[in-house]
Protein backbone atom coordinates (compact mmCIF):
# COMPACT_ATOMS: atom_id res chain seq x y z
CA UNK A 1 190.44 128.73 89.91
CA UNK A 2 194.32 128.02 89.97
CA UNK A 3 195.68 128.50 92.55
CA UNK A 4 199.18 127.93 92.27
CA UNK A 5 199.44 125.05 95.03
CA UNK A 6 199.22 122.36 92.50
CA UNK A 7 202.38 120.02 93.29
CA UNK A 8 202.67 121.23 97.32
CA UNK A 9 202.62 118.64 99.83
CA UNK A 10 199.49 119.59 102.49
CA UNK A 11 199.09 118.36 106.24
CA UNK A 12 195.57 118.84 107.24
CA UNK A 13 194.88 118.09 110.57
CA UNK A 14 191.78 116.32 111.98
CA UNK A 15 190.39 116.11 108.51
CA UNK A 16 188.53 112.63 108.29
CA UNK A 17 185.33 114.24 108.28
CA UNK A 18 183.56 118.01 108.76
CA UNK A 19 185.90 121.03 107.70
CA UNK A 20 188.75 119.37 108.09
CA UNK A 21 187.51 117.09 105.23
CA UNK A 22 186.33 119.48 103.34
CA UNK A 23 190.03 121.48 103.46
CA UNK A 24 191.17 118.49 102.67
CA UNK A 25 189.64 117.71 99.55
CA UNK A 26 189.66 121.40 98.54
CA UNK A 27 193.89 121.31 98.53
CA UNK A 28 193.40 117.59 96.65
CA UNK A 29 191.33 119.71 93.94
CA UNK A 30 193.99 122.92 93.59
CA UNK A 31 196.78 119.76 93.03
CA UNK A 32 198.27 119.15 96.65
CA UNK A 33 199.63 115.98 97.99
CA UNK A 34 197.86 115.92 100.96
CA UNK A 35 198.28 114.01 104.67
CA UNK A 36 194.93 113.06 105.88
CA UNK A 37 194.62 112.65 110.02
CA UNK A 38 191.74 111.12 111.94
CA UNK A 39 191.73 109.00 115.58
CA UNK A 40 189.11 106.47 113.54
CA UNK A 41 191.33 104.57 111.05
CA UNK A 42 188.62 102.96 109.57
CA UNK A 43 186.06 106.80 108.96
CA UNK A 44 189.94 108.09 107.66
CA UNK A 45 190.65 105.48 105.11
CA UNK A 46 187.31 105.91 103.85
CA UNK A 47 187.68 109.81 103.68
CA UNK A 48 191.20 109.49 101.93
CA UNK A 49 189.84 106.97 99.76
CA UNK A 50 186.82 109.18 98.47
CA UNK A 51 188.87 112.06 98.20
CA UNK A 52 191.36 109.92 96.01
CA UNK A 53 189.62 108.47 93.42
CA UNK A 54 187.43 112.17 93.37
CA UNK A 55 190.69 114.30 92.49
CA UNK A 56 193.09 111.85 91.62
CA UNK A 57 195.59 113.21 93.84
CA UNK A 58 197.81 111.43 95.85
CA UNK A 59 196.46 110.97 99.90
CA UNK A 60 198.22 110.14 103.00
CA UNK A 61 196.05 109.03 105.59
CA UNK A 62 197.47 109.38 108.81
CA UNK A 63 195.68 107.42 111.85
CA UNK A 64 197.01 109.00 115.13
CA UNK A 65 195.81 111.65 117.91
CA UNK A 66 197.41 114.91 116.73
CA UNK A 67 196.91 116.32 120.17
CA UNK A 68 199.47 113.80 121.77
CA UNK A 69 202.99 113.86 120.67
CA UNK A 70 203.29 110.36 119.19
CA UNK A 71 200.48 111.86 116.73
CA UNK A 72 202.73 114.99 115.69
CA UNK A 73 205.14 113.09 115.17
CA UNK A 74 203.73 110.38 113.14
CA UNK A 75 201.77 113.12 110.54
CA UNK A 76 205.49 114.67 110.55
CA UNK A 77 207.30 111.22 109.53
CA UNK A 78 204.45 111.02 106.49
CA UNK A 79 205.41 114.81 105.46
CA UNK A 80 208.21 115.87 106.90
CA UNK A 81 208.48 119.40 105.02
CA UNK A 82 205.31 120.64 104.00
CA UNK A 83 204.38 123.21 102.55
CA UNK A 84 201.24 124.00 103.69
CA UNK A 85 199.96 123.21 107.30
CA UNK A 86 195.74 123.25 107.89
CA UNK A 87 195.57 123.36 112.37
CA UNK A 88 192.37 121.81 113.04
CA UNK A 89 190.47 119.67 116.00
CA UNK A 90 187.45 118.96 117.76
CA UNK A 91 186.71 121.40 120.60
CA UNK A 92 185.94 120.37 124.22
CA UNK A 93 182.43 119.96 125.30
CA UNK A 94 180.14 123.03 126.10
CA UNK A 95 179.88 123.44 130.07
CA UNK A 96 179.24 125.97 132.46
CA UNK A 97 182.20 127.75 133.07
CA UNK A 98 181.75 127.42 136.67
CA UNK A 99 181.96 123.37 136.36
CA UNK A 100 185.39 123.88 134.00
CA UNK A 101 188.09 121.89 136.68
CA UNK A 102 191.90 122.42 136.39
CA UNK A 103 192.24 119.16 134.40
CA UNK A 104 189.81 120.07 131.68
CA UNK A 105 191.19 123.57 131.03
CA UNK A 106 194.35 122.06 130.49
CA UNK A 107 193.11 119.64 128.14
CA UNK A 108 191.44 122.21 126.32
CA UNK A 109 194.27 124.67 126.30
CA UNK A 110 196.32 121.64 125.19
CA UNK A 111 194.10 120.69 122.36
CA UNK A 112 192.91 123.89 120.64
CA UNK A 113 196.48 125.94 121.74
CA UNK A 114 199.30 124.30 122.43
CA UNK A 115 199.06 121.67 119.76
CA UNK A 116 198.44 124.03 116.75
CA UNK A 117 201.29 125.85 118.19
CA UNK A 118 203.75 122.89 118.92
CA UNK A 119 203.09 121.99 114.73
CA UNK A 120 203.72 125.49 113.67
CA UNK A 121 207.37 125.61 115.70
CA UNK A 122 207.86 121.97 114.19
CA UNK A 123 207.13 123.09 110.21
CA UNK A 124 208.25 126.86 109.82
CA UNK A 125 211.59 127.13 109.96
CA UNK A 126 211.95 124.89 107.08
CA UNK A 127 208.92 126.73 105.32
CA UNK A 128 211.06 129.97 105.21
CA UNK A 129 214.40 127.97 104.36
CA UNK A 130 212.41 126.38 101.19
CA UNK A 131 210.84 130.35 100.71
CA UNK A 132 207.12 129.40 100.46
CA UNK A 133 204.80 128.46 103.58
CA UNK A 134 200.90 128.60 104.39
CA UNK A 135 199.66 127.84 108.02
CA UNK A 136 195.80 127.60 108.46
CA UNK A 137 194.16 127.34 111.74
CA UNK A 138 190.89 126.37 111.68
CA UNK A 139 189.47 127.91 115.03
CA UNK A 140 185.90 129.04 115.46
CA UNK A 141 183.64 132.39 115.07
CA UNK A 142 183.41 132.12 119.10
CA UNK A 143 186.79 133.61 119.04
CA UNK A 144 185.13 137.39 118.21
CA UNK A 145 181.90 136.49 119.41
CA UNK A 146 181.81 134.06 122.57
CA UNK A 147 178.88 131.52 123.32
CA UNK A 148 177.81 130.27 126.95
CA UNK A 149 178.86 126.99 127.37
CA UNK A 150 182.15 127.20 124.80
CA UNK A 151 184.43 129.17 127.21
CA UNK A 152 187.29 127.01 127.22
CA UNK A 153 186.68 126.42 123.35
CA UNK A 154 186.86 129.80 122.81
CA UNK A 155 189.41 130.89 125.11
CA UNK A 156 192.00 128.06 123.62
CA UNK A 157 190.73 129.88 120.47
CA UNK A 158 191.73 133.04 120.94
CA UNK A 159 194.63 132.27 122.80
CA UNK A 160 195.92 130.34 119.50
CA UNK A 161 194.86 133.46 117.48
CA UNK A 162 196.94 136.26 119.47
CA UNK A 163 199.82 133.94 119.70
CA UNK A 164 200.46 133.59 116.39
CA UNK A 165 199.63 137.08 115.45
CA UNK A 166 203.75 137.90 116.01
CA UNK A 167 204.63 134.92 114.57
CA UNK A 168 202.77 136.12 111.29
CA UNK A 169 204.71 138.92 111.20
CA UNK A 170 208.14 137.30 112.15
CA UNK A 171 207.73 135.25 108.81
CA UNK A 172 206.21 136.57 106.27
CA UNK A 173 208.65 138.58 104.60
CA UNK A 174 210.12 134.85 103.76
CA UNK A 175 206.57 134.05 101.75
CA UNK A 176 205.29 132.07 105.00
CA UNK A 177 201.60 133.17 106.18
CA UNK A 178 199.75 132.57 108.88
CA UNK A 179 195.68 132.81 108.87
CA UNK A 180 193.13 131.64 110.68
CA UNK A 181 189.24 131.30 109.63
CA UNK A 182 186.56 131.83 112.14
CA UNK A 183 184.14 129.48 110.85
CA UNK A 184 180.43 130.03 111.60
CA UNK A 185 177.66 127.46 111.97
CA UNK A 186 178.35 124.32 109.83
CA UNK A 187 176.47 120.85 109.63
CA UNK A 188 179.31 118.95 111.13
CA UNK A 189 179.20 116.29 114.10
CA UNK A 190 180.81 118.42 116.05
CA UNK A 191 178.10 121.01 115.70
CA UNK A 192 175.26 118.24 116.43
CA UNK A 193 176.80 117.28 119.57
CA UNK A 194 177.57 120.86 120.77
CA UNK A 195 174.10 121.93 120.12
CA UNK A 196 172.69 119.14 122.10
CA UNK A 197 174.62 119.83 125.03
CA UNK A 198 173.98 123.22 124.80
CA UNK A 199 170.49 122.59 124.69
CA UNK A 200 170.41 120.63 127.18
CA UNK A 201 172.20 122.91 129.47
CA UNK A 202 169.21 125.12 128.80
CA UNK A 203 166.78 122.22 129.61
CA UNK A 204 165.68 121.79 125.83
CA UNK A 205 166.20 119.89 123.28
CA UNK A 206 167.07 121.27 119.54
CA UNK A 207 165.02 120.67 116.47
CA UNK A 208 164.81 120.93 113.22
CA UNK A 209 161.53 121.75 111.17
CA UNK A 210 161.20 117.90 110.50
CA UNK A 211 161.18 116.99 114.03
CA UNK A 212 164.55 115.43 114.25
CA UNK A 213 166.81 116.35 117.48
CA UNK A 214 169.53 116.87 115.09
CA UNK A 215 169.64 120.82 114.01
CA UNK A 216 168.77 122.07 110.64
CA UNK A 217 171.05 122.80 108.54
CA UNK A 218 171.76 123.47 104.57
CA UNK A 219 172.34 120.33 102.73
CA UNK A 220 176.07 120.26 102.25
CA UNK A 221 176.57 123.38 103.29
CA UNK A 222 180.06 122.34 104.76
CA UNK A 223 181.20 121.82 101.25
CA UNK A 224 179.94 124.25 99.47
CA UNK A 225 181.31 127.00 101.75
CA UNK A 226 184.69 125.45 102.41
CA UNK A 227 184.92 125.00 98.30
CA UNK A 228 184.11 129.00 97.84
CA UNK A 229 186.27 130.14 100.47
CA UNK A 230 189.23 127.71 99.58
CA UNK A 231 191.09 130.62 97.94
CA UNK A 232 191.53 132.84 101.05
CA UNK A 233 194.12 131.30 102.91
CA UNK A 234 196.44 131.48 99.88
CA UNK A 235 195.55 135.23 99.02
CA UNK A 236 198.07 137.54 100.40
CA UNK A 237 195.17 140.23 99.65
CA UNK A 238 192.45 138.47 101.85
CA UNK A 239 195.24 138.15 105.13
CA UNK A 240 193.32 139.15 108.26
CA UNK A 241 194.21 142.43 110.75
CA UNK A 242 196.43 139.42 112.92
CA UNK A 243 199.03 138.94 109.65
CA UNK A 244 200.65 141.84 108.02
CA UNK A 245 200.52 142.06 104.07
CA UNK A 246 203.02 140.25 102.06
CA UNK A 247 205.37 142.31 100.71
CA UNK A 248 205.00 143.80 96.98
């Protein structure tokens, strides 16, 4: 499928492995420069270099914290106007809400809120000067449906979500969108270790039907999915109830 990106420059954000990853080397596909990000330089390289010689396009990789502002500002010195932004990154840990301190709902607001937000007032002005923009945040299913033990996850989540949902308006009669996908249950690290904890919250442990402690899962399932719902962000006629309808 074309989708008419091919030749746009892409940040993707926390995208050295899981969805992330997979965003990542769906944009590579459609013909996007793209800026890889990861904290693990060594995992990142690896990721842009698989996604490089896969697609052939041309890949950035970033190595920096995007949640501190040393890390913003690094992924913005590699792509300074982009075109299209993908928010993503890890979620805190699951925890009783009654064991959440001050610090730790900071640092989750901070995270999964403020950062996303911070990039977004950093690349759309310049988005709706150039005429063309597409923000992506990558949040989680939680944010309609809430789980014990991802509170703060989803809260920063949802937080994110109505935020922007005036933003999305503000812009996008100057072709700049702003979606977010609520992604389900994928076989990502982040999804091992959050089901562990969870489990163990519970007092069990999870398994799969093979024994393993690590939950089952479809094989590649993070691909596949991300590569058959790659299209939606850029569709003006998939836009969710939180971002009007571009114009005709």
């Amino acid at each position: 499928m074309d989708l008419g990106i091919a030749g746009r420059k892409a940040i993707v954000c926390a995208s050295s492995k899981g969805l992330g990853k997979g965003c990542a080397r769906a944009l590579a596909e459609a013909g996007c420069e793209v800026v890889m990000n990861g904290r693990n330089a060594d995992v990142l390289e690896a990721a842009a270099k698989e996604i490089a010689a896969a697609t052939g396009a041309k890949i950035t990789p970033v190595a920096c914290d995007v949640g501190t502002e040393d890390g913003r500002k690094a992924l913005l010195s590699a792509c300074p106007a982009p075109d299209i932004l993908v928010n993503n990154n890890g979620g805190p840990p699951p925890k009783d809400f009654r064991q959440i301190s001050r610090e730790e709902m900071i640092a989750g607001l901070d995270a999964n809120m403020m950062t996303p937000i911070i990039l977004v007032q950093s690349v759309i002005d310049g988005m709706a000067e150039r005429g063309f923009g597409r923000i992506i945040d990558i949040t989680s299913a939680s944010v309609r449906t809430s789980l014990v033990g991802l509170d703060l996850s989803s809260g920063a989540r949802a937080g994110l979500t109505a935020f922007l949902a005036a933003a999305a308006r503000q812009f996008v009669d100057r072709n700049v969108t702003i979606n977010h996908i609520l992604p389900g249950v994928f076989d990502t690290d982040r999804i091992a270790t959050a089901t562990g904890r969870m489990a163990a919250m519970k007092g069990s442990r999870p398994r799969n039907s093979a024994g393993s402690a690590r939950p089952a899962f479809p094989q590649n399932a993070s691909a596949r999915r991300m590569n058959s719902a790659s299209s939606a962000p850029f569709s003006p006629a998939r836009m969710p109830a939180t971002s009007p309808a571009s114009p005709s």
